[in-house]
C-alpha atoms as a PDB file:
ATOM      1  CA  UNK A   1       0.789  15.901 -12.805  1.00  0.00           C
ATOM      2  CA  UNK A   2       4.070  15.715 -15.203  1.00  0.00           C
ATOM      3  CA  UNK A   3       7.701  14.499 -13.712  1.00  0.00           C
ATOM      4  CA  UNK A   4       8.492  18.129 -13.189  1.00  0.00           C
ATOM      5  CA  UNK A   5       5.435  17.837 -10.174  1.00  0.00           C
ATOM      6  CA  UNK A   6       6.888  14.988  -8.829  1.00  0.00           C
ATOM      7  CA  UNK A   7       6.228  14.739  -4.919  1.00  0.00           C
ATOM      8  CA  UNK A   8       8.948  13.529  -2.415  1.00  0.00           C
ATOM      9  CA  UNK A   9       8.520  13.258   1.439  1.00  0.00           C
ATOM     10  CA  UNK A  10      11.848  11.319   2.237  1.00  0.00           C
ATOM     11  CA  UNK A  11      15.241  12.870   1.104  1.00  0.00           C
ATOM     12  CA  UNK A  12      17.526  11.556  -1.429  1.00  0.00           C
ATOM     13  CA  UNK A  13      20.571   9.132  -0.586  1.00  0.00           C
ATOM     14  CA  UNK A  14      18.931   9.441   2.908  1.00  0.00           C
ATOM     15  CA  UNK A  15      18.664   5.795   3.401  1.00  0.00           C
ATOM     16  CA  UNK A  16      15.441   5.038   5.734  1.00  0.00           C
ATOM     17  CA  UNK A  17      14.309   1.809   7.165  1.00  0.00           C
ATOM     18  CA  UNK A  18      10.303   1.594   5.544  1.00  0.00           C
ATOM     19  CA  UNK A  19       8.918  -0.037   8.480  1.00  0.00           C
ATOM     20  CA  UNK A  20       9.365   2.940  10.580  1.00  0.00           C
ATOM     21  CA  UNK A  21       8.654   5.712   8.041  1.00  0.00           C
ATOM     22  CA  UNK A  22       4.633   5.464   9.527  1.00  0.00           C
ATOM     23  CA  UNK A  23       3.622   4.828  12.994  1.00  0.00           C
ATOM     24  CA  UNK A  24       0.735   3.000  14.570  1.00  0.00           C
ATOM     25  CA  UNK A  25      -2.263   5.018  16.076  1.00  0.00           C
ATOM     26  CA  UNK A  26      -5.304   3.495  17.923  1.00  0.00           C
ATOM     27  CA  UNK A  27      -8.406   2.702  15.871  1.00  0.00           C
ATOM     28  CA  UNK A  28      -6.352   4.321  12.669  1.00  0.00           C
ATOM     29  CA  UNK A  29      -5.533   3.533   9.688  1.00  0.00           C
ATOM     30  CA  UNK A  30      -2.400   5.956   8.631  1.00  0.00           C
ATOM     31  CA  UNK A  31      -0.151   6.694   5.327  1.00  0.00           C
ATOM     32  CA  UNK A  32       2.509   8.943   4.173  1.00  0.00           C
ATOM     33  CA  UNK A  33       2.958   8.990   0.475  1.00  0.00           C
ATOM     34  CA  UNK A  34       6.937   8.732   0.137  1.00  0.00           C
ATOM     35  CA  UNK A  35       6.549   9.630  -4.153  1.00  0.00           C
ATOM     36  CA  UNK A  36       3.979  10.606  -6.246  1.00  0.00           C
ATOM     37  CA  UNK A  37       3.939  11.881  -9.798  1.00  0.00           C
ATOM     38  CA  UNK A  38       2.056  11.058 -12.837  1.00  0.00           C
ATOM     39  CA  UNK A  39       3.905   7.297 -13.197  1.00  0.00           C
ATOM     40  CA  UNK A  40       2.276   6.178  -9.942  1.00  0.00           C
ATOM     41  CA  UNK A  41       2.365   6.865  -6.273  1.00  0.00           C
ATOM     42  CA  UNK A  42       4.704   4.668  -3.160  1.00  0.00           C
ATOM     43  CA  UNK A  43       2.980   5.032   0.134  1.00  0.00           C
ATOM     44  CA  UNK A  44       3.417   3.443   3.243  1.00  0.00           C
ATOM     45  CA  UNK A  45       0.240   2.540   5.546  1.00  0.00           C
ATOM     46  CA  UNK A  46      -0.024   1.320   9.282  1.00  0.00           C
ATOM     47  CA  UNK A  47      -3.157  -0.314  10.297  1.00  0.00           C
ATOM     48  CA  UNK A  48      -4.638  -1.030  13.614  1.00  0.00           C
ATOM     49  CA  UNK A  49      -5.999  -4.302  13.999  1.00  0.00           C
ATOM     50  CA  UNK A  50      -9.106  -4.748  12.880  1.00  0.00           C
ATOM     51  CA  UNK A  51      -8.984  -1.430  10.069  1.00  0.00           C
ATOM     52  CA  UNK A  52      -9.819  -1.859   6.697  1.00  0.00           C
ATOM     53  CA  UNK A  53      -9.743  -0.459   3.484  1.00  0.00           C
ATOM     54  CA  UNK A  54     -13.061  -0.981   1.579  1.00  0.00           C
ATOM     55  CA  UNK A  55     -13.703  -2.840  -1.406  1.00  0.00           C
ATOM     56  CA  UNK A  56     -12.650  -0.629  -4.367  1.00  0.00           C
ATOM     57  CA  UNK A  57     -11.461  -1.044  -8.131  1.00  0.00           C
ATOM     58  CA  UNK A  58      -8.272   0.900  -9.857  1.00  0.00           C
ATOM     59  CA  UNK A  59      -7.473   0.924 -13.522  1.00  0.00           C
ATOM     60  CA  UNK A  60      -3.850   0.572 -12.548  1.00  0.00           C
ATOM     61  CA  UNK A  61      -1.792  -2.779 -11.054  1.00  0.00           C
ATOM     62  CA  UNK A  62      -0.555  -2.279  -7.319  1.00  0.00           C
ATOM     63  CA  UNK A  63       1.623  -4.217  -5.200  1.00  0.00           C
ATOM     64  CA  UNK A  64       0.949  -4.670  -1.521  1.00  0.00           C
ATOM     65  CA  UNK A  65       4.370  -5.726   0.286  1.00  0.00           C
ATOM     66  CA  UNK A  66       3.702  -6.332   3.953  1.00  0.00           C
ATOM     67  CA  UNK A  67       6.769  -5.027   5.968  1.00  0.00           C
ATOM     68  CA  UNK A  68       5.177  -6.279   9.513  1.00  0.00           C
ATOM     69  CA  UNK A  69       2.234  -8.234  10.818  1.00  0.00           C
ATOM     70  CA  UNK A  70      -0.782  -9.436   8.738  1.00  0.00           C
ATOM     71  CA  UNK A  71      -3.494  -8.572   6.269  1.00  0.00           C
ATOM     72  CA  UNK A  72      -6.150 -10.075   4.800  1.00  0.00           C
ATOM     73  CA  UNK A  73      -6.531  -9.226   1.318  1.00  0.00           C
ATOM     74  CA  UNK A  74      -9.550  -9.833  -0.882  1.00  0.00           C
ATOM     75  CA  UNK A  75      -8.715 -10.134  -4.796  1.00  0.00           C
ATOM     76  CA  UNK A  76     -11.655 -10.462  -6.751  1.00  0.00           C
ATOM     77  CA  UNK A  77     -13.593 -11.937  -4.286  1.00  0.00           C
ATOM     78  CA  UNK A  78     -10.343 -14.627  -3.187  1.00  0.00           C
ATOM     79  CA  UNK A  79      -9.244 -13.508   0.302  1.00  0.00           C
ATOM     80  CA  UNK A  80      -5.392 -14.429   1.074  1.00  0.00           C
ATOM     81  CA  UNK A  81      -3.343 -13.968   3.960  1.00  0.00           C
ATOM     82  CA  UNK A  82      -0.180 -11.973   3.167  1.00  0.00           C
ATOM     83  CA  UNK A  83       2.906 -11.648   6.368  1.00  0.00           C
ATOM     84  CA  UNK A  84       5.394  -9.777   6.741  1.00  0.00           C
ATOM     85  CA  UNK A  85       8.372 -10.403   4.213  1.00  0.00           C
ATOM     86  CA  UNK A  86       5.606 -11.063   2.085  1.00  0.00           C
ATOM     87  CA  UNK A  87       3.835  -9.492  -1.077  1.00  0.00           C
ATOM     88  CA  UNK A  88       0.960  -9.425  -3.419  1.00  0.00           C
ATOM     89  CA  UNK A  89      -0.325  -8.025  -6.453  1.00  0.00           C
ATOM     90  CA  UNK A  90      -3.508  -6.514  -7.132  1.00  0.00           C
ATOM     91  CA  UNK A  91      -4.479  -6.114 -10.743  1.00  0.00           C
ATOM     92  CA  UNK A  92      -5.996  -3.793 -12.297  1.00  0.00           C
ATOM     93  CA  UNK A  93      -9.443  -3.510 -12.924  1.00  0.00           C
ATOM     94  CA  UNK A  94     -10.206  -5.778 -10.477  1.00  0.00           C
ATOM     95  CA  UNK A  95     -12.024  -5.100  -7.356  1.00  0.00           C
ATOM     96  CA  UNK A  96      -9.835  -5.712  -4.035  1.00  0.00           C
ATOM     97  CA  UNK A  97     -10.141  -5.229  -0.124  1.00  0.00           C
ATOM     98  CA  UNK A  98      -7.360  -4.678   2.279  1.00  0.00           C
ATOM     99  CA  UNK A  99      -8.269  -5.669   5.933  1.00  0.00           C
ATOM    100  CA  UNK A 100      -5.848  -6.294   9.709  1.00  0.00           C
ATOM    101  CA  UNK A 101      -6.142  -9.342  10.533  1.00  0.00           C
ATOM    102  CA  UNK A 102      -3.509  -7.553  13.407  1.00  0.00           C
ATOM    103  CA  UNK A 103      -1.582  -4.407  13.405  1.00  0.00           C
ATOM    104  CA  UNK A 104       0.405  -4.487   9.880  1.00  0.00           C
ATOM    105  CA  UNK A 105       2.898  -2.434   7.786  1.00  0.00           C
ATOM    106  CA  UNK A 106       2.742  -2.107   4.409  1.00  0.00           C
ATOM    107  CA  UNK A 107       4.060  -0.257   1.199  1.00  0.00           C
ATOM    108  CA  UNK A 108       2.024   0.303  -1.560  1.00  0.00           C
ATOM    109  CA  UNK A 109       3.296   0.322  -4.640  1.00  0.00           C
ATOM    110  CA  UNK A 110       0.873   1.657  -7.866  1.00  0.00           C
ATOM    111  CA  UNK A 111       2.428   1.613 -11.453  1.00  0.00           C
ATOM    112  CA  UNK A 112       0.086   3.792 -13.765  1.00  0.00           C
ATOM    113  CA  UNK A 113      -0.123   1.413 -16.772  1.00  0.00           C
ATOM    114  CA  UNK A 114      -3.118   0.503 -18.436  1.00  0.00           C
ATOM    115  CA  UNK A 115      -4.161  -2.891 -18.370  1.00  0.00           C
ATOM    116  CA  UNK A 116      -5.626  -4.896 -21.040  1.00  0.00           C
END
């Protein structure tokens, strides 16, 4: 995908508030993807309590900024608790876990750079 495929869901100068760009569902995990070209993706997830994201490895570095509740996230096998207000990187090539400790907001943020 080049610049010129660059995918938008919210408008420009449209100013939004992130924490209500995704709603909560029952049992769900759910995510819009607000950009996405070939310089990374922005998406914003709501998670039930108790939903997880399984253990899984990217090449790239992400940032998980928590815009309500709390997650548990697992880092290379070190779980930490991030809140709302709160974020947390994820590096690449390293194997990480996303889980609800309660219903939680986040947006996450994935910057296609090789690392190392």
């Amino acid at each position: 995908m080049n610049d010129e495929q660059t995918k938008l869901t919210i408008d420009p100068a449209d100013p939004r508030e992130l924490v209500n760009l995704t709603d909560y569902q029952a049992g769900s995990v759910v995510s819009r993807t607000l950009l996405q070209n070939e310089s990374g993706t922005l998406t914003v997830f709501s998670f039930d309590k108790g939903q997880a994201l399984s253990e899984h490895t990217v090449p790239f570095n992400a940032f998980i900024q928590v815009l309500d509740g709390q997650a548990e996230i697992t880092i290379g096998g070190e779980p930490c608790t991030v809140r709302a207000g709160e974020i947390v990187l994820m590096p690449g090539g390293v194997s990480h876990k996303v889980r609800a400790v309660e219903r939680f907001k986040m947006l996450l943020t994935m910057f296609k750079t090789k690392v190392g």
